[in-house]
C-alpha atoms as a PDB file:
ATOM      1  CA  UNK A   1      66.293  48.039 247.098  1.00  0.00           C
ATOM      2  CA  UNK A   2      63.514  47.048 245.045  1.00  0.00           C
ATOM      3  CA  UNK A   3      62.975  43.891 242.936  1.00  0.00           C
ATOM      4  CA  UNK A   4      61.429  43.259 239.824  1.00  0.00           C
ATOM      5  CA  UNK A   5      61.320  39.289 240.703  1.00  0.00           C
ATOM      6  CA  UNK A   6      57.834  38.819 242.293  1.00  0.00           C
ATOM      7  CA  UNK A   7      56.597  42.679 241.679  1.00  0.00           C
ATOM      8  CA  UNK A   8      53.033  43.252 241.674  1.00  0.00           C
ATOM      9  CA  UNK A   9      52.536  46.864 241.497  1.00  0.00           C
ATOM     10  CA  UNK A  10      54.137  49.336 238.895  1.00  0.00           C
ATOM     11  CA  UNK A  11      57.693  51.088 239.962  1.00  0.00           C
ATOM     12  CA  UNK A  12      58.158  54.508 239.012  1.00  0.00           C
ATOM     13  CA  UNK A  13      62.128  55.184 239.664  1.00  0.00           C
ATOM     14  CA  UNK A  14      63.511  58.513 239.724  1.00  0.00           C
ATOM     15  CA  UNK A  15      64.163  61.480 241.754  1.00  0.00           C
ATOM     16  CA  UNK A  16      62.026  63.143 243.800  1.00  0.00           C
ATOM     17  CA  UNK A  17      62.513  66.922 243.682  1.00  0.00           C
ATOM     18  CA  UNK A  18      62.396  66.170 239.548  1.00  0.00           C
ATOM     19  CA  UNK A  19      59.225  68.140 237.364  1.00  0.00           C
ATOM     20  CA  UNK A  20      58.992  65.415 235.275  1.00  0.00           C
ATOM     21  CA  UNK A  21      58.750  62.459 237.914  1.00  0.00           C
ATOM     22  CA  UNK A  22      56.315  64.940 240.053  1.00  0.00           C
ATOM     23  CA  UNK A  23      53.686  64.927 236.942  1.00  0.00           C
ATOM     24  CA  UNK A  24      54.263  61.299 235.852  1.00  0.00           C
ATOM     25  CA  UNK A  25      53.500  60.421 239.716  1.00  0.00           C
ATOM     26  CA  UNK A  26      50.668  62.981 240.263  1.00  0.00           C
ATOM     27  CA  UNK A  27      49.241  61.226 236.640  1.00  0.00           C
ATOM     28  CA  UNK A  28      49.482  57.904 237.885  1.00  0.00           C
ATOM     29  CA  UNK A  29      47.744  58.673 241.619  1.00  0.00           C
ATOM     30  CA  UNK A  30      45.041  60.814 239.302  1.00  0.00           C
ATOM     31  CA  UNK A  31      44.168  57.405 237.019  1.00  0.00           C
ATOM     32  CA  UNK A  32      44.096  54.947 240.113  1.00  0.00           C
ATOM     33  CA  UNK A  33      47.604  53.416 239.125  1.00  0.00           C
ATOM     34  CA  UNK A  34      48.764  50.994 242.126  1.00  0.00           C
ATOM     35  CA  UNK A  35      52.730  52.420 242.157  1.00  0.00           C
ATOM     36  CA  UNK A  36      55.604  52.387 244.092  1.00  0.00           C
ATOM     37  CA  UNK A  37      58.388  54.700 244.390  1.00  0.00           C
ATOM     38  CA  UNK A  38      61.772  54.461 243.780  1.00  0.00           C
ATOM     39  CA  UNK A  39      64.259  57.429 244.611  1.00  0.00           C
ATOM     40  CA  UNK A  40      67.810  57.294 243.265  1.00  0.00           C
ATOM     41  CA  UNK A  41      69.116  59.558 245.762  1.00  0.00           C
ATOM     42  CA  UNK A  42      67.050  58.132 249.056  1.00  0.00           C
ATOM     43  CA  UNK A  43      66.610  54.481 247.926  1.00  0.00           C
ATOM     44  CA  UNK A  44      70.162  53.860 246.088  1.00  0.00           C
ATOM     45  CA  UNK A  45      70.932  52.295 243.076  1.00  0.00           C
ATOM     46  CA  UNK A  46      73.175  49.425 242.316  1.00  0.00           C
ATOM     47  CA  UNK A  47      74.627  47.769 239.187  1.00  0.00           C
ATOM     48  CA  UNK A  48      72.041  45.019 239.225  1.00  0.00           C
ATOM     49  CA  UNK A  49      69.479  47.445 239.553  1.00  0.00           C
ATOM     50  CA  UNK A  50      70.827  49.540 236.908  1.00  0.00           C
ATOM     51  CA  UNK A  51      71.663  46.506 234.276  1.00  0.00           C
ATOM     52  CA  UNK A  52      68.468  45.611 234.877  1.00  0.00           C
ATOM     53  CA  UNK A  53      66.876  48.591 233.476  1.00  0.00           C
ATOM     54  CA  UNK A  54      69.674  49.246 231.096  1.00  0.00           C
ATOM     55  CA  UNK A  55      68.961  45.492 229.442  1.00  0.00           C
ATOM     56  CA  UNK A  56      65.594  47.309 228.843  1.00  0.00           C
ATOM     57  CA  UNK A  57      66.053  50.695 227.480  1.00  0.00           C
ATOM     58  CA  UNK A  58      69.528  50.786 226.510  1.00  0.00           C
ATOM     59  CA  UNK A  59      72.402  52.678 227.797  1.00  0.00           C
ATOM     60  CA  UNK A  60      72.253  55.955 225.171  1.00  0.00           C
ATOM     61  CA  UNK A  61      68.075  56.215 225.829  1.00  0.00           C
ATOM     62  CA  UNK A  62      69.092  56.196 229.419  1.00  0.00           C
ATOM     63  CA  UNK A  63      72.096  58.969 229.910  1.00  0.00           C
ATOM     64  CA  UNK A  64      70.318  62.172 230.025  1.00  0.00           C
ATOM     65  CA  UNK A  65      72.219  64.230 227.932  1.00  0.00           C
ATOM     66  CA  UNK A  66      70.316  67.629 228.249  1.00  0.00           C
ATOM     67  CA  UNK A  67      70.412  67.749 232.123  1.00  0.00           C
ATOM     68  CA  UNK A  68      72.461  70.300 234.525  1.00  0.00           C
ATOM     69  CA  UNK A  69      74.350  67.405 235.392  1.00  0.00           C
ATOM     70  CA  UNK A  70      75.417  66.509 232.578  1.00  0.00           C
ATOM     71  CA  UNK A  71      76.655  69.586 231.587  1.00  0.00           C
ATOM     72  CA  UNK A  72      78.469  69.908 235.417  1.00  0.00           C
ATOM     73  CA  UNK A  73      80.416  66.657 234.102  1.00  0.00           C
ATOM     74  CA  UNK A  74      83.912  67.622 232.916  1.00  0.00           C
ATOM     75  CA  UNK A  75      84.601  66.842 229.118  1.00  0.00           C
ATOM     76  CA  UNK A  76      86.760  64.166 229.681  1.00  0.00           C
ATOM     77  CA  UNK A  77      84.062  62.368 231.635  1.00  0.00           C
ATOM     78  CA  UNK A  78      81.365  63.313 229.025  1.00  0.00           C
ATOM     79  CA  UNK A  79      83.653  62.134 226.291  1.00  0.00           C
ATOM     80  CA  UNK A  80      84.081  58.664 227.773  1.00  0.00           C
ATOM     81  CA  UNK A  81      80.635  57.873 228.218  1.00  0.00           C
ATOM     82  CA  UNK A  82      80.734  56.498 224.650  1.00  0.00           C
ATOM     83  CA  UNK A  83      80.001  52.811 225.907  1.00  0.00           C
ATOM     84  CA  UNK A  84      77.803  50.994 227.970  1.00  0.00           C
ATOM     85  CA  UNK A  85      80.335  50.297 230.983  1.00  0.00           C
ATOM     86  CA  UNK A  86      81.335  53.747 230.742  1.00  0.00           C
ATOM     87  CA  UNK A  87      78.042  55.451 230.745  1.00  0.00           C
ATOM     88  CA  UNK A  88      77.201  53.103 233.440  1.00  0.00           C
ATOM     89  CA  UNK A  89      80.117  54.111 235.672  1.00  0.00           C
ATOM     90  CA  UNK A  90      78.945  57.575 235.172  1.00  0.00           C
ATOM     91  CA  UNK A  91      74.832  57.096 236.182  1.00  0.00           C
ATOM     92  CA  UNK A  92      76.084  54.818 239.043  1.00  0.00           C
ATOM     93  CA  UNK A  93      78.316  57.696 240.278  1.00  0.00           C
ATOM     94  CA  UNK A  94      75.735  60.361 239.318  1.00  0.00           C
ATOM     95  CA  UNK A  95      71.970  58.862 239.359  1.00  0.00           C
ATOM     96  CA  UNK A  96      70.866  62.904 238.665  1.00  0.00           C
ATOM     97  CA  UNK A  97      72.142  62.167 234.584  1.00  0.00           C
ATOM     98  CA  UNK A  98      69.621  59.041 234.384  1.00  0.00           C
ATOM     99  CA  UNK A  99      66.399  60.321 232.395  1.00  0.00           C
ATOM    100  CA  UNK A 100      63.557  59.607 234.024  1.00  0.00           C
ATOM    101  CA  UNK A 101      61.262  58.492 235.067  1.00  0.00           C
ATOM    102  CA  UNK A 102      61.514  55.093 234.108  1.00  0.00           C
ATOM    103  CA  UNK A 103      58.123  53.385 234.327  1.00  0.00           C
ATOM    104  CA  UNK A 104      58.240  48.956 235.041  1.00  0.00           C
ATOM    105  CA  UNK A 105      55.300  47.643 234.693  1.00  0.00           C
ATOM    106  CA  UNK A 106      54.676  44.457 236.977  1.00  0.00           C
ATOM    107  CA  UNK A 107      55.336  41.851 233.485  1.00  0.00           C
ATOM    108  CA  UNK A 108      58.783  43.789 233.317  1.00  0.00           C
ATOM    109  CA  UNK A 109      57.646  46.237 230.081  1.00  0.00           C
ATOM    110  CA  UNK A 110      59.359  49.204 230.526  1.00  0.00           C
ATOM    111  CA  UNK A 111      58.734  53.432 229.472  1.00  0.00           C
ATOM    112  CA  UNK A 112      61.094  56.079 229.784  1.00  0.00           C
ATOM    113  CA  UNK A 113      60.290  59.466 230.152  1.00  0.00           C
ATOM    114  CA  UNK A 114      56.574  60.686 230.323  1.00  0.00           C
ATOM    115  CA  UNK A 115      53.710  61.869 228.573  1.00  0.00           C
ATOM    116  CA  UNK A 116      50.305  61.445 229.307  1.00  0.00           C
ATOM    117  CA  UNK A 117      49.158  59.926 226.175  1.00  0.00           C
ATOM    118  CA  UNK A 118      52.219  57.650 225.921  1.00  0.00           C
ATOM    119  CA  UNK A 119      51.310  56.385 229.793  1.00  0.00           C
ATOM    120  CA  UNK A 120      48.472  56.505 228.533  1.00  0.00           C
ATOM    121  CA  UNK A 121      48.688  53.708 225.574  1.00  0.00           C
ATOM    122  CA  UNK A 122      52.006  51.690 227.752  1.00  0.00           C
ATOM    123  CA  UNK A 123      48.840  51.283 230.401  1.00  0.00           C
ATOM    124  CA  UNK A 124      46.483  49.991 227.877  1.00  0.00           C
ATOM    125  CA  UNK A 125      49.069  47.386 226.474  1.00  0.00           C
ATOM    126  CA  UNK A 126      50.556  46.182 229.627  1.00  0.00           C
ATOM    127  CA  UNK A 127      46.968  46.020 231.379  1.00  0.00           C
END
């Protein structure tokens, strides 16, 4: 499991096989970004872990609403995720509905999603 305590490099955490992750990661590699890799599915994720970058992007920016599984959730499930300790129950149980990537940069800033130009300007202010 990974630890933000004494990191030195940025963390990149998402899932593999994901489009999104595959360009942030190819973007980072291309602009001589030192990075590690975090994988939901091969690394795990616990509730420190996922507090931890919860306390700093917020539960709702977190649960990927638009995702296939999402949508696989039953209502019910998708109707209680109207709460933190809900909507972490569910990404705990199903890392897939986390957006990502999520970005940490060695100081603890965080950026969800991707863009080049946001990575872009997060680099420049972190740096």
């Amino acid at each position: 499991m990974a630890t933000t305590s004494a990191q030195t490099t940025f963390i990149l955490y998402g899932i593999k096989n994901c489009d999104t992750v595959k360009k942030a990661r190819r973007w980072l590699e291309e602009n001589g970004v030192e990075c590690q890799f975090h994988d939901y599915r091969v690394e795990g994720l616990d509730d420190a872990l996922l507090q931890n970058l919860i306390s700093k992007q917020g539960w709702e920016a977190m649960l990927n609403t638009r995702g296939t599984t999402w949508r696989k959730l039953d209502d019910a499930t998708r109707a209680a995720c109207d709460n933190e300790a809900a909507a972490k129950a569910v990404m705990l149980e199903h890392p897939a509905v986390i957006k990502r990537p999520f970005l940490l940069a060695p100081e603890g800033q965080s950026l969800l999603g991707f863009k080049p130009e946001t990575y872009q300007q997060f680099l420049a202010q972190v740096k």
